[in-house]
C-alpha atoms as a PDB file:
ATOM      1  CA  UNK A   1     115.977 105.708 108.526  1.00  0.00           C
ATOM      2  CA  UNK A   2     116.534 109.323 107.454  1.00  0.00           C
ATOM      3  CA  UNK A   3     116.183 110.834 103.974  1.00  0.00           C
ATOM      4  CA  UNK A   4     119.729 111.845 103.849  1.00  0.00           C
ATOM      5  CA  UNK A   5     120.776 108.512 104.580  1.00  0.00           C
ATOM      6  CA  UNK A   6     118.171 107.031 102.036  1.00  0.00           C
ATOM      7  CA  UNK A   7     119.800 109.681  98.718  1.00  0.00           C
ATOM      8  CA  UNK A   8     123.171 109.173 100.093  1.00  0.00           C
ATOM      9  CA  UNK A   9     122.709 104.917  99.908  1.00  0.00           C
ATOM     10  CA  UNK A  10     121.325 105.284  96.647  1.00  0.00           C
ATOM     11  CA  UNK A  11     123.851 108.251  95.360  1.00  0.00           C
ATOM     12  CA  UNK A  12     126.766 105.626  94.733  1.00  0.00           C
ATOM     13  CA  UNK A  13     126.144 103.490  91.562  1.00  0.00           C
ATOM     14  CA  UNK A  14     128.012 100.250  93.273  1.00  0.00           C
ATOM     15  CA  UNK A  15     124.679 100.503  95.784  1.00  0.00           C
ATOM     16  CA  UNK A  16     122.038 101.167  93.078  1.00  0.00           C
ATOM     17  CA  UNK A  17     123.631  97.751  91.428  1.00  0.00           C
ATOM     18  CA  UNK A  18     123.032  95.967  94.537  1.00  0.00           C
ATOM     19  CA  UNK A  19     119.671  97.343  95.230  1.00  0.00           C
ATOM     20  CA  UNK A  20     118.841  96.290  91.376  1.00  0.00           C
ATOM     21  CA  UNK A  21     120.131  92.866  92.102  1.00  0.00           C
ATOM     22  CA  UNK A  22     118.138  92.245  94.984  1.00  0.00           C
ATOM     23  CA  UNK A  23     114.591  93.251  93.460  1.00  0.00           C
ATOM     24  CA  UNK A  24     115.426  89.688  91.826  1.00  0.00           C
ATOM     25  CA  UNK A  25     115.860  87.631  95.149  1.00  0.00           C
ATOM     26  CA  UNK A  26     117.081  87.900  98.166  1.00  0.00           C
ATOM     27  CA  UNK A  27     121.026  86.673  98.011  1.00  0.00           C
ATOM     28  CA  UNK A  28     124.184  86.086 100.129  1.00  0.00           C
ATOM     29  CA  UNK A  29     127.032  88.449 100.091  1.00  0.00           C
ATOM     30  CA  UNK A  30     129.538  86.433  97.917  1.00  0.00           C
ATOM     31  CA  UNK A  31     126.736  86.712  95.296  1.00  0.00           C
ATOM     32  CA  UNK A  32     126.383  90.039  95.086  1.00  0.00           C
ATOM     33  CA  UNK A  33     130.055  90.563  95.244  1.00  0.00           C
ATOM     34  CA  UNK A  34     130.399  88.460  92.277  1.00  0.00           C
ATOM     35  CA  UNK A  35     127.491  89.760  90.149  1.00  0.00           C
ATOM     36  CA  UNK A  36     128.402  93.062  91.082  1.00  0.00           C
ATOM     37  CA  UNK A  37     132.374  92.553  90.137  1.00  0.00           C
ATOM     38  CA  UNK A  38     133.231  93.446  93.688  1.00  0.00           C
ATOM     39  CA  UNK A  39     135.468  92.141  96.039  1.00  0.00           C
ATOM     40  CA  UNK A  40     133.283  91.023  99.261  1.00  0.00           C
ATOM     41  CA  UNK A  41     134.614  93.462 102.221  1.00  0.00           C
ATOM     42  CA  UNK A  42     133.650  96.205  99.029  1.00  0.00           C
ATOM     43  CA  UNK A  43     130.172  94.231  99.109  1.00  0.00           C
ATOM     44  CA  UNK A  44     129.852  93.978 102.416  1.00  0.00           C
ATOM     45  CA  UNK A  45     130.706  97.601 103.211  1.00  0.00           C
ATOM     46  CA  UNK A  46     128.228  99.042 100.527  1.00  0.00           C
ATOM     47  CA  UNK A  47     125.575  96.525 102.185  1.00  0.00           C
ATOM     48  CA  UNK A  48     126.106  98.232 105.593  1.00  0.00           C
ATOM     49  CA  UNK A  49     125.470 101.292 104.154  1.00  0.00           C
ATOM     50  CA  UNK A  50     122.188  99.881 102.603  1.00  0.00           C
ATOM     51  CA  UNK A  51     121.213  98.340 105.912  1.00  0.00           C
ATOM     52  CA  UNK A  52     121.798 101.276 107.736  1.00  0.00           C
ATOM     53  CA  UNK A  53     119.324 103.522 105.490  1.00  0.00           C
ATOM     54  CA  UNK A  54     116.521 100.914 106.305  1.00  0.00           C
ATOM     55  CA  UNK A  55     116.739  99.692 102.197  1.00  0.00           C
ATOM     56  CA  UNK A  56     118.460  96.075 102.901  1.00  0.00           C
ATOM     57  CA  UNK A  57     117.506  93.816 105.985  1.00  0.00           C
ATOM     58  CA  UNK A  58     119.738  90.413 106.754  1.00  0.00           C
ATOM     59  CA  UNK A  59     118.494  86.860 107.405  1.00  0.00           C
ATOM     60  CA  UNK A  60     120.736  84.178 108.518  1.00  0.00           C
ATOM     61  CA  UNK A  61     119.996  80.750 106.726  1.00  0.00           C
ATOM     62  CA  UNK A  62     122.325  77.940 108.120  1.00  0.00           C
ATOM     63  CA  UNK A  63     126.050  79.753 107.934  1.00  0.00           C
ATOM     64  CA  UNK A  64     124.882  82.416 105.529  1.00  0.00           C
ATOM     65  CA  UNK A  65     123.924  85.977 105.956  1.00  0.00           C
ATOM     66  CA  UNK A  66     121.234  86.633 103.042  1.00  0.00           C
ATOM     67  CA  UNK A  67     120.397  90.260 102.092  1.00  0.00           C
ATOM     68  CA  UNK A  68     117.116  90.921 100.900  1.00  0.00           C
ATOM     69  CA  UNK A  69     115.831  94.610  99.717  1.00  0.00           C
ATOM     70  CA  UNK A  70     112.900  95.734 102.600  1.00  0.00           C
ATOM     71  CA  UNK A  71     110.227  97.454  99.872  1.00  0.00           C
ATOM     72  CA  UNK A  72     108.692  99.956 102.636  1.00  0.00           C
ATOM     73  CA  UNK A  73     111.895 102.842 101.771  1.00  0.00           C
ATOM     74  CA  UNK A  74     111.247 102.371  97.818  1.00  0.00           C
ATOM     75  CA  UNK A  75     107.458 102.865  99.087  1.00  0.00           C
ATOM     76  CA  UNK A  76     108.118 105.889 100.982  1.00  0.00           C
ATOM     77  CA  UNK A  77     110.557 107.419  97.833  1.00  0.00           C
ATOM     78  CA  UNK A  78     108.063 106.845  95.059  1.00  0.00           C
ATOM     79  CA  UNK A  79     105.317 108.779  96.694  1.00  0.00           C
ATOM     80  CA  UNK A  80     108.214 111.705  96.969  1.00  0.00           C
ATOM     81  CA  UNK A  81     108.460 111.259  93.742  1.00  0.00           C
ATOM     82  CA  UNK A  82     104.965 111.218  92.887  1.00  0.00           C
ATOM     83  CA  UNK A  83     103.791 115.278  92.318  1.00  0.00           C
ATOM     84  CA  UNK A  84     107.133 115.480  90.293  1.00  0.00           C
ATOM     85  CA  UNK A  85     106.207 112.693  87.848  1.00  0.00           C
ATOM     86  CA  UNK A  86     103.029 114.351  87.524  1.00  0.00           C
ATOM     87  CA  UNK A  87     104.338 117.484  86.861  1.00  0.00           C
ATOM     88  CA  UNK A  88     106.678 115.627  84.180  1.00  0.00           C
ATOM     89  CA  UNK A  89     103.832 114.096  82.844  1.00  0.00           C
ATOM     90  CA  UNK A  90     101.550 117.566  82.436  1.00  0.00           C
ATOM     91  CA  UNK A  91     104.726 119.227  80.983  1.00  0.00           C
ATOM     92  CA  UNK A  92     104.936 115.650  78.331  1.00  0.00           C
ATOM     93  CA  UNK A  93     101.505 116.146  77.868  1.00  0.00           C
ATOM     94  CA  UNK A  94     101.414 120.021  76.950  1.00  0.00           C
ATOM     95  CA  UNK A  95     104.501 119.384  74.204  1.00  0.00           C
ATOM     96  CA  UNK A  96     102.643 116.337  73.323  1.00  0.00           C
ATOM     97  CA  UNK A  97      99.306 118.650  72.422  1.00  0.00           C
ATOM     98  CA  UNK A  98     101.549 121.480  70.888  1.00  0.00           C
ATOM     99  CA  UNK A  99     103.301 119.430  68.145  1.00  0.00           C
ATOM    100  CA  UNK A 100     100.094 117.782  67.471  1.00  0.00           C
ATOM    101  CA  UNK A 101      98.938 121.706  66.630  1.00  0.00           C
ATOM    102  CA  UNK A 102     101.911 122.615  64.413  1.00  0.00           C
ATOM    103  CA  UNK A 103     101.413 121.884  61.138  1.00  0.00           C
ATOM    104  CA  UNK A 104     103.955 119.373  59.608  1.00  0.00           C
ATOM    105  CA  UNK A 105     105.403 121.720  56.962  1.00  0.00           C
ATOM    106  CA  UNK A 106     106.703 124.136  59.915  1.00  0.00           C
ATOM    107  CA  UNK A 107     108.504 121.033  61.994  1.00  0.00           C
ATOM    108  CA  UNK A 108     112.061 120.853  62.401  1.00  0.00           C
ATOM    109  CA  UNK A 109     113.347 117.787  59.865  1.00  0.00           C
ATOM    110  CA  UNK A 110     113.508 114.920  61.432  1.00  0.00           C
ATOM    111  CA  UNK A 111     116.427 112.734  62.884  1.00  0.00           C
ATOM    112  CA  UNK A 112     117.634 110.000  61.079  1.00  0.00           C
ATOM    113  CA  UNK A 113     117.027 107.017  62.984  1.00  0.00           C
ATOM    114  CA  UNK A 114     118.831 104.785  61.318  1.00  0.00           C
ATOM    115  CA  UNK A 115     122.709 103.122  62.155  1.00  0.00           C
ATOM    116  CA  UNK A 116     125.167 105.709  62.940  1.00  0.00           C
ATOM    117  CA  UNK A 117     127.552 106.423  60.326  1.00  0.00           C
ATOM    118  CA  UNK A 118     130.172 104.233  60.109  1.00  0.00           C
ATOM    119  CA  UNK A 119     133.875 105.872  61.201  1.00  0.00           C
ATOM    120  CA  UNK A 120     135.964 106.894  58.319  1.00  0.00           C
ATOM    121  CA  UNK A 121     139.410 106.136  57.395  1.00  0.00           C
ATOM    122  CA  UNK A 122     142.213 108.015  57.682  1.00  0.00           C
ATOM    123  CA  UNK A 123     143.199 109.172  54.044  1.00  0.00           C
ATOM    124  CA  UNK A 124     146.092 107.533  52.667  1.00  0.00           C
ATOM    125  CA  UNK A 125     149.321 108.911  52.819  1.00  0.00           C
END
């Protein structure tokens, strides 16, 4: 498995979906076809892609082929990822200790939260 081929499985959204899907439980290919509103040589070619990045290994069970995500390439991403979520986290943290510093007459106004405004109607002719 190479990182390119680990971003460029997870780049297309079709392959995210089926990665999602699989944290649930390993599952045959009409399955994820179906959840995934694809048809299954679209499946089937996405899960190559998947297997061939290390992130999917196959099982057979009887006459099926069941996919099941292998955890060690989500392993080996996160801890990529972790000095940038720390950095995220100091830079949250900093703002975080900066508003709680500005006194509340010089904040900005705040957002309404509420429902957004409901769309208005042409004006009658």
């Amino acid at each position: 498995m190479s990182d390119a081929a680990l971003w460029t499985a997870l780049a297309d959204p079709h392959r995210r979906a089926i990665v999602t899907l699989l944290l649930e439980r390993p599952r045959p290919v009409g399955e994820i076809a179906d959840a995934c509103g694809l048809s299954q040589p679209s499946a089937s070619k996405h899960l190559k892609v998947l297997r061939e990045a290390g992130l999917v290994r196959v099982s057979q069970e009887a006459q099926r082929r069941v996919h099941a995500l292998d955890p060690a390439p989500i392993a080996a991403l996160d801890a990529w990822l972790e000095p940038y979520r720390r950095l995220w986290n100091r830079s949250l943290d900093a703002l975080g200790r900066r508003l709680d510093e500005t006194p509340a007459d010089t904040r900005p106004p705040q957002r309404r939260t509420g429902p957004p405004c409901p769309p208005t109607s042409p004006a009658p002719t």
